[in-house]
C-alpha atoms as a PDB file:
ATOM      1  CA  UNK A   1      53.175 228.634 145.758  1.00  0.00           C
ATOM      2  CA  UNK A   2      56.710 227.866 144.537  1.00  0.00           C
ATOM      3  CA  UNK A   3      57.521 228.044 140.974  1.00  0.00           C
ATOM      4  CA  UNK A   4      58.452 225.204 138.727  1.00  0.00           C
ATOM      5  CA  UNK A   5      62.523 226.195 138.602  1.00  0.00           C
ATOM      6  CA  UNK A   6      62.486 226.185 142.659  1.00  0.00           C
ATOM      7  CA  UNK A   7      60.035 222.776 142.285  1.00  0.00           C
ATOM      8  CA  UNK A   8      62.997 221.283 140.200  1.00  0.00           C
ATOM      9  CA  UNK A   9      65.783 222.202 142.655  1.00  0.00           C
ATOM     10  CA  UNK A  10      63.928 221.263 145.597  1.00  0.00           C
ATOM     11  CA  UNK A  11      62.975 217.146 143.929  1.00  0.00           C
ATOM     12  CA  UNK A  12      66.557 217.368 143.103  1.00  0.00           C
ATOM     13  CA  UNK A  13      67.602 218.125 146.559  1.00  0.00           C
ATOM     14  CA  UNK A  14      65.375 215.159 147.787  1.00  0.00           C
ATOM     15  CA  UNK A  15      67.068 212.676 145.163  1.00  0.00           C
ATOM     16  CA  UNK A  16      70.319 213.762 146.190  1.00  0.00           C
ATOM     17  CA  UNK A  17      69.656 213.068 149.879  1.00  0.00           C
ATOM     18  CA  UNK A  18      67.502 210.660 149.777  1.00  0.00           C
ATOM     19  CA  UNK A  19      69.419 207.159 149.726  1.00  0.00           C
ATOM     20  CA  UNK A  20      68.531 203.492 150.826  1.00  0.00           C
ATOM     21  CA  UNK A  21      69.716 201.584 153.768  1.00  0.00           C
ATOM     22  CA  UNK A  22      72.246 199.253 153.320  1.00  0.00           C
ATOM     23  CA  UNK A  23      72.191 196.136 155.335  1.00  0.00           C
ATOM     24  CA  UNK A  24      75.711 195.174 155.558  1.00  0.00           C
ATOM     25  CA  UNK A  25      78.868 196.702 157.346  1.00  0.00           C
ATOM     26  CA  UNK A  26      80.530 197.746 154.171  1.00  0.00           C
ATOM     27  CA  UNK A  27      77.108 198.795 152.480  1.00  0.00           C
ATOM     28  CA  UNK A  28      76.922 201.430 155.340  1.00  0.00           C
ATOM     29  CA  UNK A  29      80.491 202.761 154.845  1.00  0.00           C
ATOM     30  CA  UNK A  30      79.646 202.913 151.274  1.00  0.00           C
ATOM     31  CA  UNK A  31      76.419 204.911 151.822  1.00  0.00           C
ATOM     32  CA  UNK A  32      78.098 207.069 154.562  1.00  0.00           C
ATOM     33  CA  UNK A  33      80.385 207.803 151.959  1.00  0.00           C
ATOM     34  CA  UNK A  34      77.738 208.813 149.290  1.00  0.00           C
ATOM     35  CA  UNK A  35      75.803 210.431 151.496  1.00  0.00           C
ATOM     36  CA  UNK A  36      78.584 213.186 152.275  1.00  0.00           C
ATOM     37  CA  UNK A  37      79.675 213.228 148.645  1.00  0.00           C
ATOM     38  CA  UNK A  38      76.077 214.197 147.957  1.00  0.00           C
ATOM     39  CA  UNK A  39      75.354 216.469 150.713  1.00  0.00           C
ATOM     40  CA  UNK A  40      78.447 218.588 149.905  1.00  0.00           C
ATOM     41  CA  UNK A  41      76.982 218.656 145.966  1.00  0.00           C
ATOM     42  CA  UNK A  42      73.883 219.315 147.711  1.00  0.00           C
ATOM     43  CA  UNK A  43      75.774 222.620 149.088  1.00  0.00           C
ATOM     44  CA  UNK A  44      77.627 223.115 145.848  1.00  0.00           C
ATOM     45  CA  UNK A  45      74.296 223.562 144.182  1.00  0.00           C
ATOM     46  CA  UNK A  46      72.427 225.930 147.017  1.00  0.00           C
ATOM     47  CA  UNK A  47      75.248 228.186 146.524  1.00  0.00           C
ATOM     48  CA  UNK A  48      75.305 228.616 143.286  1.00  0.00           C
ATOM     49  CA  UNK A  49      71.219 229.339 143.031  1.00  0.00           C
ATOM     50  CA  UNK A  50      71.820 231.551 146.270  1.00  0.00           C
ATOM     51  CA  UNK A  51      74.909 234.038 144.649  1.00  0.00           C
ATOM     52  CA  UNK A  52      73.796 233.669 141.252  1.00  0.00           C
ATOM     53  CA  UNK A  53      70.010 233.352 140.966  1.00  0.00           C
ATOM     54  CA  UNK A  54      70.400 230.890 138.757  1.00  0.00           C
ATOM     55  CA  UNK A  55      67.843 227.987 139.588  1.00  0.00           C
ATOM     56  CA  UNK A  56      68.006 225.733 136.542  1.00  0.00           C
ATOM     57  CA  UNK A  57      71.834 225.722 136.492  1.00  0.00           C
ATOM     58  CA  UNK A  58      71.757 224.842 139.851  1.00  0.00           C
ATOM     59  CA  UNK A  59      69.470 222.210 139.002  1.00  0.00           C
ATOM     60  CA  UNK A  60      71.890 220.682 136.264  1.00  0.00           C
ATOM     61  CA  UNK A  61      74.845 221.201 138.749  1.00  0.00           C
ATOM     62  CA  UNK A  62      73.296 218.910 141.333  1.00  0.00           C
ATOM     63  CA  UNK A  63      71.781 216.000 137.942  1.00  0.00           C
ATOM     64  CA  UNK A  64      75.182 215.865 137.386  1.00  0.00           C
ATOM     65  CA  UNK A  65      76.393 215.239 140.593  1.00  0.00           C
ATOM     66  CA  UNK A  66      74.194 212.937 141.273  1.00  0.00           C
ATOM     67  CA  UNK A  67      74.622 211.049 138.012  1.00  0.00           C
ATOM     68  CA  UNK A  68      78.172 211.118 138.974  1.00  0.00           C
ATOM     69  CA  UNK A  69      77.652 209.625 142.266  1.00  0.00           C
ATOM     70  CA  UNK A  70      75.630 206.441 141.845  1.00  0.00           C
ATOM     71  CA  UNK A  71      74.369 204.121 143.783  1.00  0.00           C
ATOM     72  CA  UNK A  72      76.973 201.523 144.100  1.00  0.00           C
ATOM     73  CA  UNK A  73      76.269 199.810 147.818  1.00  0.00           C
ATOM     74  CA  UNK A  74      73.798 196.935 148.132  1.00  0.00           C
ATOM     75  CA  UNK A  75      70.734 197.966 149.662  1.00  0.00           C
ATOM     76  CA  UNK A  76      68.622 194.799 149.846  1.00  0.00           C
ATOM     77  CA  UNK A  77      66.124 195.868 146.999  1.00  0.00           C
ATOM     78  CA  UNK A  78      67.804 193.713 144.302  1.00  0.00           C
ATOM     79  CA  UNK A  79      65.668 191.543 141.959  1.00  0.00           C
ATOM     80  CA  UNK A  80      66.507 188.626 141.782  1.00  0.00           C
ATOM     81  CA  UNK A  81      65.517 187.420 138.009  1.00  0.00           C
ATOM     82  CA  UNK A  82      64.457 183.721 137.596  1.00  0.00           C
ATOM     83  CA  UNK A  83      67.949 182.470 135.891  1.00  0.00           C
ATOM     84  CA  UNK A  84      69.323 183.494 139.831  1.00  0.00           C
ATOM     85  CA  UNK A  85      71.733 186.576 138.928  1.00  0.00           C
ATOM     86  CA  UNK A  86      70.649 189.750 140.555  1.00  0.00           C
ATOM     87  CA  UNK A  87      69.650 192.304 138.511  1.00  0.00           C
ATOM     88  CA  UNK A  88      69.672 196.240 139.525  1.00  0.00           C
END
């Protein structure tokens, strides 16, 4: 059974690497992009837990990472609100 801290790092692992298409030429640069910037924080965060034991600062390590590295590519899942501007 794992334990909540390594149930923490492991969801935030999955947010970090999990990302949605993009359906343009320049959406997939963008996400190839993000995807490396997050897989190295990804790393960053491993390593830490791994030399220091430290599963719930590994877990804020890789939060803010990710809240550092947003989702800025269009993926196709906008809504589009009835006044016509898209809305994230």
């Amino acid at each position: 059974m794992i334990d909540t801290d390594m149930g923490d790092l492991l969801a935030s692992i999955r947010d970090a690497l999990t990302l949605p298409a993009a359906p343009t030429d320049t959406g997939r640069a963008d996400r190839d992009a993000l995807e490396h910037t997050r897989a190295d924080a990804v790393r960053r965060a491993v390593d830490y837990a791994a030399g220091t034991g430290d599963l719930v600062g590994a877990v804020d390590l890789l939060d803010n990472a990710i809240a550092a590295s947003p989702i800025t590519y269009q993926t196709g899942h906008e809504r589009v609100p009835r006044q016509g501007v898209v809305a994230r």
